[in-house]
C-alpha atoms as a PDB file:
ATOM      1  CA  UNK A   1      -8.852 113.987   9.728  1.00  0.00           C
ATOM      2  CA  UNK A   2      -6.952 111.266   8.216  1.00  0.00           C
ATOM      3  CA  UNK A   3      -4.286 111.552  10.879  1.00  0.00           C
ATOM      4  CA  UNK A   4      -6.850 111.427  13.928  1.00  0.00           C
ATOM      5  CA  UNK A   5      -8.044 107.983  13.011  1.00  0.00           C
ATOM      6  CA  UNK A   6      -4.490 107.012  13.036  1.00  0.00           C
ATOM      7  CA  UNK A   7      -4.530 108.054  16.668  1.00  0.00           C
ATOM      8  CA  UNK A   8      -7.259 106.567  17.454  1.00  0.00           C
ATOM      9  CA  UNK A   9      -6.332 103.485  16.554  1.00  0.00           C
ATOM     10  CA  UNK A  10      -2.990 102.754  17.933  1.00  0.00           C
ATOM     11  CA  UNK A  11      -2.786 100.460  20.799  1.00  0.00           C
ATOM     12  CA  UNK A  12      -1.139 102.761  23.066  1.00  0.00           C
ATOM     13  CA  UNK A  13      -4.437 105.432  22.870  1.00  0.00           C
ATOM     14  CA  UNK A  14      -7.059 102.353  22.992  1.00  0.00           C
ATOM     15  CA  UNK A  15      -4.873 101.460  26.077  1.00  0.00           C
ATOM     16  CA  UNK A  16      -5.194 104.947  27.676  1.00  0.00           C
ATOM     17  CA  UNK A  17      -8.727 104.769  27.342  1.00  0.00           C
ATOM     18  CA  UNK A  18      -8.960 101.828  28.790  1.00  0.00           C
ATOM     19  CA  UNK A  19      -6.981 103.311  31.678  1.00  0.00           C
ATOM     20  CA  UNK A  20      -8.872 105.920  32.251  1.00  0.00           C
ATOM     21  CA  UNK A  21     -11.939 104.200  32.089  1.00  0.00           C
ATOM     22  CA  UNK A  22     -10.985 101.875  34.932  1.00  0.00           C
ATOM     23  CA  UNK A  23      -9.873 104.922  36.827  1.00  0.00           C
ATOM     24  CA  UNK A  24     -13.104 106.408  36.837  1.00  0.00           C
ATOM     25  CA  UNK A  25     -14.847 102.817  37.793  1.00  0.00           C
ATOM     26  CA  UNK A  26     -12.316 102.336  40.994  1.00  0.00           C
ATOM     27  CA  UNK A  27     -13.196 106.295  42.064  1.00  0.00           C
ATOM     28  CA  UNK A  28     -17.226 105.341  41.940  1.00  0.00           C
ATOM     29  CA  UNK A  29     -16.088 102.132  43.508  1.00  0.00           C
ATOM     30  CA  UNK A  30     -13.931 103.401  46.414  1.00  0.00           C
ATOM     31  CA  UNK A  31     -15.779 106.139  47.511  1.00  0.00           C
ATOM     32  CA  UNK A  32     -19.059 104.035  47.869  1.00  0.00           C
ATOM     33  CA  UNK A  33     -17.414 100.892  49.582  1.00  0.00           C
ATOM     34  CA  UNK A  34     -15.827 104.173  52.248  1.00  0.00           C
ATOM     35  CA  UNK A  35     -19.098 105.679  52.530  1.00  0.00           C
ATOM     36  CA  UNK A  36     -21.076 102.310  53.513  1.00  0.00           C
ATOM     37  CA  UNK A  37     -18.029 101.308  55.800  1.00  0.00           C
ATOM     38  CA  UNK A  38     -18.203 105.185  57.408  1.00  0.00           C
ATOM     39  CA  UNK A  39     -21.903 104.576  58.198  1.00  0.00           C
ATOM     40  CA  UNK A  40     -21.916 101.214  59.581  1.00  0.00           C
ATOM     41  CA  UNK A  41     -19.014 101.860  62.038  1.00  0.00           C
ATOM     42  CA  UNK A  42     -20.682 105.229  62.832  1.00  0.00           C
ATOM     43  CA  UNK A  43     -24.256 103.744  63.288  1.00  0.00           C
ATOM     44  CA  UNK A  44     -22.335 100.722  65.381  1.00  0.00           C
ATOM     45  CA  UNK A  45     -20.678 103.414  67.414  1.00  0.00           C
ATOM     46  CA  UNK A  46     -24.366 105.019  68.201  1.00  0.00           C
ATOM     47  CA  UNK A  47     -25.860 101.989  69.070  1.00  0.00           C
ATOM     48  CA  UNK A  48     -23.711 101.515  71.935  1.00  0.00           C
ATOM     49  CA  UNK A  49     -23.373 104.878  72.827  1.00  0.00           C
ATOM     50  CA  UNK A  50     -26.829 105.453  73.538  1.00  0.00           C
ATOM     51  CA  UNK A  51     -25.735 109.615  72.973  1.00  0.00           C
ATOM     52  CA  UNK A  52     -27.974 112.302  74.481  1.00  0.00           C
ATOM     53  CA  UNK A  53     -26.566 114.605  71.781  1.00  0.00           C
ATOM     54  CA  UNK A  54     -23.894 113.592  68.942  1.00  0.00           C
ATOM     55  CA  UNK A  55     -22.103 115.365  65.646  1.00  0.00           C
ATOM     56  CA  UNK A  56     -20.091 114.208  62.467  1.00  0.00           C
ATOM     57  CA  UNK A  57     -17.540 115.769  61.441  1.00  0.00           C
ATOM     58  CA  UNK A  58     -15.758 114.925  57.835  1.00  0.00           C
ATOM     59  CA  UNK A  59     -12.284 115.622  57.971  1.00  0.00           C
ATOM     60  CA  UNK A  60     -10.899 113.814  54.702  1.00  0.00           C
ATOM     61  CA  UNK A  61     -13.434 113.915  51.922  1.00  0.00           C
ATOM     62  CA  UNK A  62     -14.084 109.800  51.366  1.00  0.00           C
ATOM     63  CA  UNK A  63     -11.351 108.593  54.154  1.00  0.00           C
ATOM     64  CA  UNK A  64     -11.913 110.378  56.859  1.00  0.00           C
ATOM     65  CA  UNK A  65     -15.056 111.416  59.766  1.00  0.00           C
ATOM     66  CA  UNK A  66     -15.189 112.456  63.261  1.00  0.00           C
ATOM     67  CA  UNK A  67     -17.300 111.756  65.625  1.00  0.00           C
ATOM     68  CA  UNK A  68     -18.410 113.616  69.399  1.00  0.00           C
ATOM     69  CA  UNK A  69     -20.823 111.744  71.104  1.00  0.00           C
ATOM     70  CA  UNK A  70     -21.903 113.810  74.258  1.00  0.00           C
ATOM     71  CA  UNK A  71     -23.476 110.430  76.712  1.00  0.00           C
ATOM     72  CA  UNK A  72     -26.106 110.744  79.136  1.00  0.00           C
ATOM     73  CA  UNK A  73     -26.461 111.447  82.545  1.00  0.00           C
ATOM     74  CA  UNK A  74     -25.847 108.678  84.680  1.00  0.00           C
ATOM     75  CA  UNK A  75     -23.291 107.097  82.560  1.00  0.00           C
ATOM     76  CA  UNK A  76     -19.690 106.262  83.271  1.00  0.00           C
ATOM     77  CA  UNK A  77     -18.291 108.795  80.655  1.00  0.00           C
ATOM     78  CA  UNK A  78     -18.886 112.315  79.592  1.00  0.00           C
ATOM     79  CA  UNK A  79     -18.204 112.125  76.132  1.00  0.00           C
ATOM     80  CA  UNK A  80     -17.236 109.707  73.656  1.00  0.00           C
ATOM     81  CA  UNK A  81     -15.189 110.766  70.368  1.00  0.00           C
ATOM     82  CA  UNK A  82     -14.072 109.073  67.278  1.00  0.00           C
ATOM     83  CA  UNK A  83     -11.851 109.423  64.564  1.00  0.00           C
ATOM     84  CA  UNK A  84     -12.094 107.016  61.227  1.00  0.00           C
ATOM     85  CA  UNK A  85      -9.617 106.868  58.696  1.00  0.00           C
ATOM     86  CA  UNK A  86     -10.086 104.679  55.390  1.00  0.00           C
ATOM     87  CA  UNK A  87      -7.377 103.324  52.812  1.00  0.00           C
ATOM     88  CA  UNK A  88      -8.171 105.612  49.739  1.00  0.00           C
ATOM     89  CA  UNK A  89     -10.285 102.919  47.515  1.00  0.00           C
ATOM     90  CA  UNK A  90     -11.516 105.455  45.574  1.00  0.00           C
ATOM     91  CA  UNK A  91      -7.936 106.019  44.416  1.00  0.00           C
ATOM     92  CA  UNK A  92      -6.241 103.132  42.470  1.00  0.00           C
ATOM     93  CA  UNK A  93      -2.938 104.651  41.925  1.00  0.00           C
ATOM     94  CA  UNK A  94      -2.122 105.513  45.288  1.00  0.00           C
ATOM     95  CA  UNK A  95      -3.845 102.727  47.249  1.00  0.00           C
ATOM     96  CA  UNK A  96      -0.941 100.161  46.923  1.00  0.00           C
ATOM     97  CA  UNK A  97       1.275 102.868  48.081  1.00  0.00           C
ATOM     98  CA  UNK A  98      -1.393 103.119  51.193  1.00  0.00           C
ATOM     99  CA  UNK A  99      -1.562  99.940  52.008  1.00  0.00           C
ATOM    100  CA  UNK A 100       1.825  99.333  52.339  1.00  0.00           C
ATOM    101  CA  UNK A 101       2.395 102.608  55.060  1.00  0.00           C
ATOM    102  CA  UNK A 102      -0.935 101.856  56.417  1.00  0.00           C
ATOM    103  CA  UNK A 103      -2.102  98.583  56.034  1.00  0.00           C
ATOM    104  CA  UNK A 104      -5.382  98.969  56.811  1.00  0.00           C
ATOM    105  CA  UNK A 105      -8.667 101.105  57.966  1.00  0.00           C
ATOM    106  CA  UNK A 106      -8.578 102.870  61.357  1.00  0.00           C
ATOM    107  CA  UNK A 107     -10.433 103.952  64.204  1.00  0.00           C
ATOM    108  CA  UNK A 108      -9.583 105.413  66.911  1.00  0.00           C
ATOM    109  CA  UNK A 109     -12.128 105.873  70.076  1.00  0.00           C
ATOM    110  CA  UNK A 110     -11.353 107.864  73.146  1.00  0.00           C
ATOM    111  CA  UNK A 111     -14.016 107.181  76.146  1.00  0.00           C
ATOM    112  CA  UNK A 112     -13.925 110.213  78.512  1.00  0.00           C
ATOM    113  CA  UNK A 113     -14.661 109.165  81.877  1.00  0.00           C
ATOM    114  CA  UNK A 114     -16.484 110.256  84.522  1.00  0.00           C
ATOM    115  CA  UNK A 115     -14.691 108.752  87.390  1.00  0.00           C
ATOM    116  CA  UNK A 116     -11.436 108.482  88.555  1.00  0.00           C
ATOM    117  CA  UNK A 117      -9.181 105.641  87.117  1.00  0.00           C
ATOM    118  CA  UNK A 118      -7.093 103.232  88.867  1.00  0.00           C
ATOM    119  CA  UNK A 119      -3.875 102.464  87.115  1.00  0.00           C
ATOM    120  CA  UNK A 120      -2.659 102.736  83.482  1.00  0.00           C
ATOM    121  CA  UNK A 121      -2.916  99.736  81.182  1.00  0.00           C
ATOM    122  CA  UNK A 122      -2.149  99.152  77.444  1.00  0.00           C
ATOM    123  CA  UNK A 123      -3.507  95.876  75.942  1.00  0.00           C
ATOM    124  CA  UNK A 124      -2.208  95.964  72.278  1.00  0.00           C
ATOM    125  CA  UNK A 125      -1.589  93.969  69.500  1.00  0.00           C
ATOM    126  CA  UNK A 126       2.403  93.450  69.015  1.00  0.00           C
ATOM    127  CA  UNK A 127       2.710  94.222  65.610  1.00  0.00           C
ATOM    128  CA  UNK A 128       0.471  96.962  65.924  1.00  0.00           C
ATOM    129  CA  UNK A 129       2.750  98.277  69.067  1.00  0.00           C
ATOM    130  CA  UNK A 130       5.871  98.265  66.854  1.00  0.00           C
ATOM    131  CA  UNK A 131       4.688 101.177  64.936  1.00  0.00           C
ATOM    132  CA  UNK A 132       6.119 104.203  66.039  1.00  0.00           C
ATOM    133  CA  UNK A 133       3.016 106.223  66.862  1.00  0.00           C
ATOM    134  CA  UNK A 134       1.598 103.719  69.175  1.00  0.00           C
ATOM    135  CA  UNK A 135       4.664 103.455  71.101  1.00  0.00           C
ATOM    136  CA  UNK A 136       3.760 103.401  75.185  1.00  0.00           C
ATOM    137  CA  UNK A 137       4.641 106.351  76.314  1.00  0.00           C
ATOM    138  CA  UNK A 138       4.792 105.167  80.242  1.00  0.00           C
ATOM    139  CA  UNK A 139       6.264 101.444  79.089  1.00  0.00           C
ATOM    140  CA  UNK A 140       9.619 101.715  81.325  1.00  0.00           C
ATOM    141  CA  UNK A 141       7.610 101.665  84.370  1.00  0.00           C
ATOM    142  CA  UNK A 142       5.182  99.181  83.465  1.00  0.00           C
ATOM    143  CA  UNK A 143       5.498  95.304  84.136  1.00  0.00           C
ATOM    144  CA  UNK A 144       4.516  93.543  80.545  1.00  0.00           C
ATOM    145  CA  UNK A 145       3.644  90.363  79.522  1.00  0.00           C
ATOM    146  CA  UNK A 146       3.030  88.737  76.044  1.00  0.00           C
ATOM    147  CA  UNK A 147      -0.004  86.607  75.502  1.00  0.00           C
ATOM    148  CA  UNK A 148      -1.705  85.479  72.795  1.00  0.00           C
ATOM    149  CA  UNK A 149      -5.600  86.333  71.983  1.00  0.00           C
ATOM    150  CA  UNK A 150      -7.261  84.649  69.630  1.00  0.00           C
ATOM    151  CA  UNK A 151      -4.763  84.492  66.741  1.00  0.00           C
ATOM    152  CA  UNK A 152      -2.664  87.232  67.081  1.00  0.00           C
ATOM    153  CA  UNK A 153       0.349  88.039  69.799  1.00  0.00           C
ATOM    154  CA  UNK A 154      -0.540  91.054  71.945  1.00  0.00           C
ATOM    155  CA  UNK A 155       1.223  92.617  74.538  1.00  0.00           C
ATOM    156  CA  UNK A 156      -0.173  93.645  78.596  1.00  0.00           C
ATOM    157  CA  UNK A 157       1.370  96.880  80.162  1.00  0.00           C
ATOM    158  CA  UNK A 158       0.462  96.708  83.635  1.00  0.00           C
ATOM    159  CA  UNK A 159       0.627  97.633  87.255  1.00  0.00           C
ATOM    160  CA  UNK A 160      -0.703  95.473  89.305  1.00  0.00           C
ATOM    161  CA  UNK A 161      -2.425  92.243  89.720  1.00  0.00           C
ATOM    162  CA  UNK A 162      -5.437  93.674  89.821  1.00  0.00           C
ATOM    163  CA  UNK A 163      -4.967  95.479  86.745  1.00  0.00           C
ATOM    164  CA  UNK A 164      -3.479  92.271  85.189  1.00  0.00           C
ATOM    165  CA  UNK A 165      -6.299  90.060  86.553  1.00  0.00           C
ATOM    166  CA  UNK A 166      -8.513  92.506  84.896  1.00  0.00           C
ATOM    167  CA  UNK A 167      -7.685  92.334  81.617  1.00  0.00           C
ATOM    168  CA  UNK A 168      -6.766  88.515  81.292  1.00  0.00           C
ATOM    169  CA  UNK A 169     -10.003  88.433  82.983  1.00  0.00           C
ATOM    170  CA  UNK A 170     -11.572  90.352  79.678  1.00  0.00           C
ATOM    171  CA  UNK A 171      -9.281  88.565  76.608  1.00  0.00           C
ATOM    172  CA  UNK A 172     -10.400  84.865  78.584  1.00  0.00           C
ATOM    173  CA  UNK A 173     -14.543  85.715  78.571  1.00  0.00           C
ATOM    174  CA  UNK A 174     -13.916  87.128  75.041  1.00  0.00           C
ATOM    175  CA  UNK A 175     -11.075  84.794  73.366  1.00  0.00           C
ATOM    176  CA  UNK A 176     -11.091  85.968  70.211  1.00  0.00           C
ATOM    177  CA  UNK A 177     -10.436  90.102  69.579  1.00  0.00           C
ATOM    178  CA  UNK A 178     -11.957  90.375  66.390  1.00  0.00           C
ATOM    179  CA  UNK A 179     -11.125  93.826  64.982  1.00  0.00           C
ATOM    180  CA  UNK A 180      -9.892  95.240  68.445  1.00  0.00           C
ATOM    181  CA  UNK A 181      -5.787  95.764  68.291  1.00  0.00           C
ATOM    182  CA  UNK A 182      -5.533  98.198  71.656  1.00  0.00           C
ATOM    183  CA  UNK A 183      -7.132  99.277  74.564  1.00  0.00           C
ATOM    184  CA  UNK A 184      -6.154 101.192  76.968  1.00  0.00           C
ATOM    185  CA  UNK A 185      -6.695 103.291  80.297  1.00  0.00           C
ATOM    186  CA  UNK A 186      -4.922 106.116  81.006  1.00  0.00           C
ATOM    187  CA  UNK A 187      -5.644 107.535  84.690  1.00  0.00           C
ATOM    188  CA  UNK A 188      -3.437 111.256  84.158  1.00  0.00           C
ATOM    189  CA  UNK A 189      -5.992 111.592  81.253  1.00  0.00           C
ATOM    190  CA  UNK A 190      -9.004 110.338  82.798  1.00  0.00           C
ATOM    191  CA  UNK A 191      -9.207 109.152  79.385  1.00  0.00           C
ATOM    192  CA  UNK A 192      -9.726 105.238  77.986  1.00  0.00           C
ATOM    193  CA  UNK A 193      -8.796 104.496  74.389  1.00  0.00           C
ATOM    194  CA  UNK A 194      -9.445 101.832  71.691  1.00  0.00           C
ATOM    195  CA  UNK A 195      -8.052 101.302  68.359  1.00  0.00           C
ATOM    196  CA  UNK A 196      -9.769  99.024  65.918  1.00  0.00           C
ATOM    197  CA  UNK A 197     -10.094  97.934  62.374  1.00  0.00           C
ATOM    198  CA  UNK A 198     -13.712  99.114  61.251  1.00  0.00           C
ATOM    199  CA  UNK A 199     -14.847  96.366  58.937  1.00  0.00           C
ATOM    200  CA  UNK A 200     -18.906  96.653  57.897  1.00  0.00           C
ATOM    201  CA  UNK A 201     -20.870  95.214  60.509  1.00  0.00           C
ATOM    202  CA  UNK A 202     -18.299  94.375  63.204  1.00  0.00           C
ATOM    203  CA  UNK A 203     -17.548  97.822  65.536  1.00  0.00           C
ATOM    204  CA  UNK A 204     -20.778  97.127  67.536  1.00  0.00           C
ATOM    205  CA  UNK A 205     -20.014  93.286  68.533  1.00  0.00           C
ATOM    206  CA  UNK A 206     -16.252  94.444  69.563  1.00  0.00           C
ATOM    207  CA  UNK A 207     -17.205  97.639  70.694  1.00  0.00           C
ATOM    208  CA  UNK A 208     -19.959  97.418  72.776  1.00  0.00           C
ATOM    209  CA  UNK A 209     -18.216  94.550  74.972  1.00  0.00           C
ATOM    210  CA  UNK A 210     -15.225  96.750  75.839  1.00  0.00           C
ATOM    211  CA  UNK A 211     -17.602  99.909  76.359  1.00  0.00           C
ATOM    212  CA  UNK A 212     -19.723  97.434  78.733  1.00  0.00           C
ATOM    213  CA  UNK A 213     -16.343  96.504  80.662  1.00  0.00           C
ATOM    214  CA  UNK A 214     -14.030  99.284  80.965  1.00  0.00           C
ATOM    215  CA  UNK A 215     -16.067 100.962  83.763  1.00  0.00           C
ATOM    216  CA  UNK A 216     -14.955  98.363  86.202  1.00  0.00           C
ATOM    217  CA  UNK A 217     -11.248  99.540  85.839  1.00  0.00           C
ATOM    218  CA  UNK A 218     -12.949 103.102  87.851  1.00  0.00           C
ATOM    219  CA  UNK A 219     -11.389 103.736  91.277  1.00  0.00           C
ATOM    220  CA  UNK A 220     -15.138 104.049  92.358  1.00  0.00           C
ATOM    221  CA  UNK A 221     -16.062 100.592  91.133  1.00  0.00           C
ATOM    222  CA  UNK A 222     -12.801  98.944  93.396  1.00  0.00           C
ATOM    223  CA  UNK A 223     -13.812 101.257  96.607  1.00  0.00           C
ATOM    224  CA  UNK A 224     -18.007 100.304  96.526  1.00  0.00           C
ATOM    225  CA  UNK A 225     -16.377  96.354  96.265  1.00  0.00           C
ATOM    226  CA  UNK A 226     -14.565  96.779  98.978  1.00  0.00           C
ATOM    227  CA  UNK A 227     -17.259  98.332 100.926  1.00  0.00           C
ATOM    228  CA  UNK A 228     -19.398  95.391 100.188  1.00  0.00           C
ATOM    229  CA  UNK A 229     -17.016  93.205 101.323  1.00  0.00           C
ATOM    230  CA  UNK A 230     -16.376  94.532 104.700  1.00  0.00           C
ATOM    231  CA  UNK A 231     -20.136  94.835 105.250  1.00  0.00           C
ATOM    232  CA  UNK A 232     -20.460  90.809 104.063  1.00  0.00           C
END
């Protein structure tokens, strides 16, 4: 007995308790700042979307959902998916080791559309594009330009001025980018794509002006203008 309350009472045991207490604090505290950052970008996401149907998928216990968002009839995509990855808060010994390979929260949003594309474009962030998984995988036959949005340097793949026009068109009626670090349009895919940071309360503002925008990059968008012109 007499050797237990020795134990007990040497610094290096108080310590560990101490340790372990704060451990448990940061797990409760990680995985409920996750969840409310999960449900805001997800409930931002909806409230664009507008979805006829939609599902949730977790795929990473407090860092990680997916989302399919099937749109309704008449829109300018099919579907609408979503893929949100989270620094592990809940976690203290391996967050610093997160942050610095990941730096930060993800999400990843792929528009399916419904219409043919023009031309492949890649607005995104330069520091962002130096990461090896975001390389461009087209880039050699691209024209780019640097220009800087907001605060931050980003980098324009393009084709043509039309394209360009486009999207300096976009980054001039929106001048700052918020959380947004890519977009893109991909016409082999029929597929557009955005990568942002999901901080609480900010995915719908970015979001939904991108979502309202990218359906003028559609082939059927340039052909009806032209039509209109010709008739004028």
């Amino acid at each position: 007995m007499f050797a237990h309350q020795e134990i007990i009472t040497q610094p290096i045991f108080i310590l560990f308790i101490g340790f372990s207490f704060a451990l448990t604090l940061g797990y409760f505290w990680g995985k409920r700042k996750n969840h409310k950052i999960i449900v805001s970008a997800c409930q931002d996401l909806v409230a664009v979307v507008e979805p006829e149907d939609q599902n949730f998928t977790n795929i990473g216990g407090a860092i990680g959902y997916h989302a399919n968002l099937i749109c309704k009839k008449g829109s300018p995509f099919s579907r609408v998916d979503a893929t949100i990855t989270l620094l592990p808060r809940h976690s203290w010994l391996y967050l610093p080791i997160s942050k610095m390979i990941r730096k930060y929260d993800r999400m990843f949003i792929t528009l399916y559309f419904d219409r043919p594309l023009s031309e492949e474009a890649h607005l995104i962030e330069a520091r962002h594009a130096g990461l090896g998984q975001r390389k461009i995988r087209n880039a050699q036959r691209l024209k780019k330009e640097e220009l800087k949005w907001g605060k931050y340097n980003f980098f324009l793949y393009y084709n043509s001025s039309k394209t360009h026009d486009a999207f300096i068109g976009f980054t001039r009626k929106n001048p700052e980018p918020g959380i947004i670090r890519h977009i893109a349009v991909v016409p082999d895919q029929k597929k557009g794509f955005v990568f942002l940071i999901p901080e609480k309360g900010k995915v719908h503002e970015c979001f939904a002006r991108i979502y309202e925008w990218l359906p003028s990059l559609g082939k059927d968008n340039e052909s009806g203008r032209n039509a209109k012109q010709r008739r004028s």
